[in-house]
C-alpha atoms as a PDB file:
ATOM      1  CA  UNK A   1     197.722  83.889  67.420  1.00  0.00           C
ATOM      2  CA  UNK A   2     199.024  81.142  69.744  1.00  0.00           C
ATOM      3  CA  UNK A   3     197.145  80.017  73.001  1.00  0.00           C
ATOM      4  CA  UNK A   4     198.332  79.659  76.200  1.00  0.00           C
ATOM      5  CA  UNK A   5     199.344  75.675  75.326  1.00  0.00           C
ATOM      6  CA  UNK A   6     201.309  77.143  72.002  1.00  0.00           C
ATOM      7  CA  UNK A   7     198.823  75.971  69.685  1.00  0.00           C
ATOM      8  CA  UNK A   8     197.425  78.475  66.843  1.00  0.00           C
ATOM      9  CA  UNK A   9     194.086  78.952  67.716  1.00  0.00           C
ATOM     10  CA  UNK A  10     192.801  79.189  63.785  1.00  0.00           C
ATOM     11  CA  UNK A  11     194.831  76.085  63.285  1.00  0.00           C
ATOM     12  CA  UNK A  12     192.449  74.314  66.344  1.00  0.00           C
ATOM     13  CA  UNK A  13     189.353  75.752  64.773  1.00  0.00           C
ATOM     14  CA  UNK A  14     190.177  74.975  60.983  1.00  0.00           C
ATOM     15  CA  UNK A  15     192.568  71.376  60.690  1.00  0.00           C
ATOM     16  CA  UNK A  16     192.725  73.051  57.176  1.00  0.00           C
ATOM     17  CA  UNK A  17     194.533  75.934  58.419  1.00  0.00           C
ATOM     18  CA  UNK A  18     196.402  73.636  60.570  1.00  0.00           C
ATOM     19  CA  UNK A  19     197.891  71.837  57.505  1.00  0.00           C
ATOM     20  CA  UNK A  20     198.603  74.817  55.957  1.00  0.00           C
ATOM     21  CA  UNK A  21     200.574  76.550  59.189  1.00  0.00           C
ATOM     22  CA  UNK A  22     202.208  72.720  58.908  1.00  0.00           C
ATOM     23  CA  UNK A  23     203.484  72.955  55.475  1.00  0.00           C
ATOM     24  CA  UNK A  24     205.319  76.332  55.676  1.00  0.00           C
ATOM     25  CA  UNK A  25     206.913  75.806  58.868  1.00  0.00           C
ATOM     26  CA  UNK A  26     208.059  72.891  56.897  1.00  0.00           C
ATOM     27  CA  UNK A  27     209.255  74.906  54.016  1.00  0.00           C
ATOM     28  CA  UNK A  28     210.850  77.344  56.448  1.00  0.00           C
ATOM     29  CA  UNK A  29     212.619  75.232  58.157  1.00  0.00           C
ATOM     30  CA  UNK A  30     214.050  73.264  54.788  1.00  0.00           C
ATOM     31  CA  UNK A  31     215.009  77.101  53.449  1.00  0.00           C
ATOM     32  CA  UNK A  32     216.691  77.529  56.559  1.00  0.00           C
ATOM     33  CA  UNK A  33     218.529  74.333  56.583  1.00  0.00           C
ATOM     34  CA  UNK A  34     219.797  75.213  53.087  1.00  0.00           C
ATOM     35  CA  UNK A  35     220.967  78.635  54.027  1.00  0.00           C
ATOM     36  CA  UNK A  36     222.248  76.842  56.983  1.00  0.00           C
ATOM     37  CA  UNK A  37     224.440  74.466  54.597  1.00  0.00           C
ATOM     38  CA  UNK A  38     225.296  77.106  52.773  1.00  0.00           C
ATOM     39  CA  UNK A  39     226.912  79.088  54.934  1.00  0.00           C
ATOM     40  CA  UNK A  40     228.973  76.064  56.734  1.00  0.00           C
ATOM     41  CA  UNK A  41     230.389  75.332  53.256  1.00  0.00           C
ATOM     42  CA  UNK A  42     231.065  78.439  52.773  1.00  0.00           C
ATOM     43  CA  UNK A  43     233.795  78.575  55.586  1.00  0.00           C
ATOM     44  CA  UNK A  44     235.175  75.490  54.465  1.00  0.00           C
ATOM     45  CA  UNK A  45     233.125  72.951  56.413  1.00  0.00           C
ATOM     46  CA  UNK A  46     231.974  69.228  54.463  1.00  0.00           C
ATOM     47  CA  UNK A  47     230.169  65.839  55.161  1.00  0.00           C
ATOM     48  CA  UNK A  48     231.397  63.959  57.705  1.00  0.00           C
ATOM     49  CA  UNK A  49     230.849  61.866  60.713  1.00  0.00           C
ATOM     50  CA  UNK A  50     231.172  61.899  63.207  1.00  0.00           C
ATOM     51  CA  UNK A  51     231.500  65.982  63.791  1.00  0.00           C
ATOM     52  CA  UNK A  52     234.902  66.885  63.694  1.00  0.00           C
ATOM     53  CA  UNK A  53     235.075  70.958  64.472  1.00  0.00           C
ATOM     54  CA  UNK A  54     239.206  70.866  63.801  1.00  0.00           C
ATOM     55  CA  UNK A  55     238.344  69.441  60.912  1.00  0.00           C
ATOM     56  CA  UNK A  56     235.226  71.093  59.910  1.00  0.00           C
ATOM     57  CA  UNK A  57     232.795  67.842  59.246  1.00  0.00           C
ATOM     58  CA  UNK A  58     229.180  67.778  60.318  1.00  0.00           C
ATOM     59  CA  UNK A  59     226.971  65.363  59.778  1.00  0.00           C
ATOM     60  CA  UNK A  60     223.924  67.704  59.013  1.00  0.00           C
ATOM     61  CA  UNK A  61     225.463  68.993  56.350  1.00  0.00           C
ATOM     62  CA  UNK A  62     223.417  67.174  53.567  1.00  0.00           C
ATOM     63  CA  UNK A  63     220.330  67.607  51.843  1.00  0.00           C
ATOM     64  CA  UNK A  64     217.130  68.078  54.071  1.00  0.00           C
ATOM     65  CA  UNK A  65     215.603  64.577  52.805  1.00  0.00           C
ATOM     66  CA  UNK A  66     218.331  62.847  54.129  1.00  0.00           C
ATOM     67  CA  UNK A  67     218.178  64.191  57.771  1.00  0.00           C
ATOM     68  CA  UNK A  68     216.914  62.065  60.286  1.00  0.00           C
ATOM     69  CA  UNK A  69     213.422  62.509  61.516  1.00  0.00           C
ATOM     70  CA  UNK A  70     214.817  63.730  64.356  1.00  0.00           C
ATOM     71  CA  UNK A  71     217.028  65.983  63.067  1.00  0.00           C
ATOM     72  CA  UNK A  72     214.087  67.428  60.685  1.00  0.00           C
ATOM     73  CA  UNK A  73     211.904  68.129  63.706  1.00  0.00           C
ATOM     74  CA  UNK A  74     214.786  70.006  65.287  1.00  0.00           C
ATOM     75  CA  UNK A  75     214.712  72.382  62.278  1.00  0.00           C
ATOM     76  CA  UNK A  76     210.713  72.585  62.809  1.00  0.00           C
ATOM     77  CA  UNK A  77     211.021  73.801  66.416  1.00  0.00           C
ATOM     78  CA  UNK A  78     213.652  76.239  65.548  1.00  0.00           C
ATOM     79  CA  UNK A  79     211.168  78.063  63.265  1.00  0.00           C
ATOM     80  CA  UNK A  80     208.022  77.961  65.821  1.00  0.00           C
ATOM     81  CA  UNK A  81     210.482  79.304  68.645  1.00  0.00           C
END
């Protein structure tokens, strides 16, 4: 259960648990990135930059360790929403 801040209150009492809620928001949000992909390609969309929707390019269509850091932590906050 979340607190008012948005913090898992067994994660604050147990960094163990923490990690754990960590790691499979992480794998969630890689899972969903790859269904993500999948569907994009799919419908005919590839690699490219910069994003071209005429042409159907995006350039987060690659594999989730080659995402920015930025990019990765977008993916992250989608899941916790």
């Amino acid at each position: 259960m979340r607190g008012a801040d948005g913090v898992h209150r067994a994660a604050a009492a147990d960094p163990d648990v923490g990690r754990a809620i960590d790691d499979r928001i992480d794998k969630l949000a890689q899972l969903e990135h790859e269904r993500w992909c999948q569907e994009r390609r799919g419908k005919g969309w590839v690699y490219g930059e910069p994003r071209d929707d005429t042409r159907r390019r995006h350039p987060a269509l690659r594999l989730w360790g080659e995402l920015s850091p930025d990019l990765q932590e977008m993916n992250r906050n989608e899941i916790r929403a």
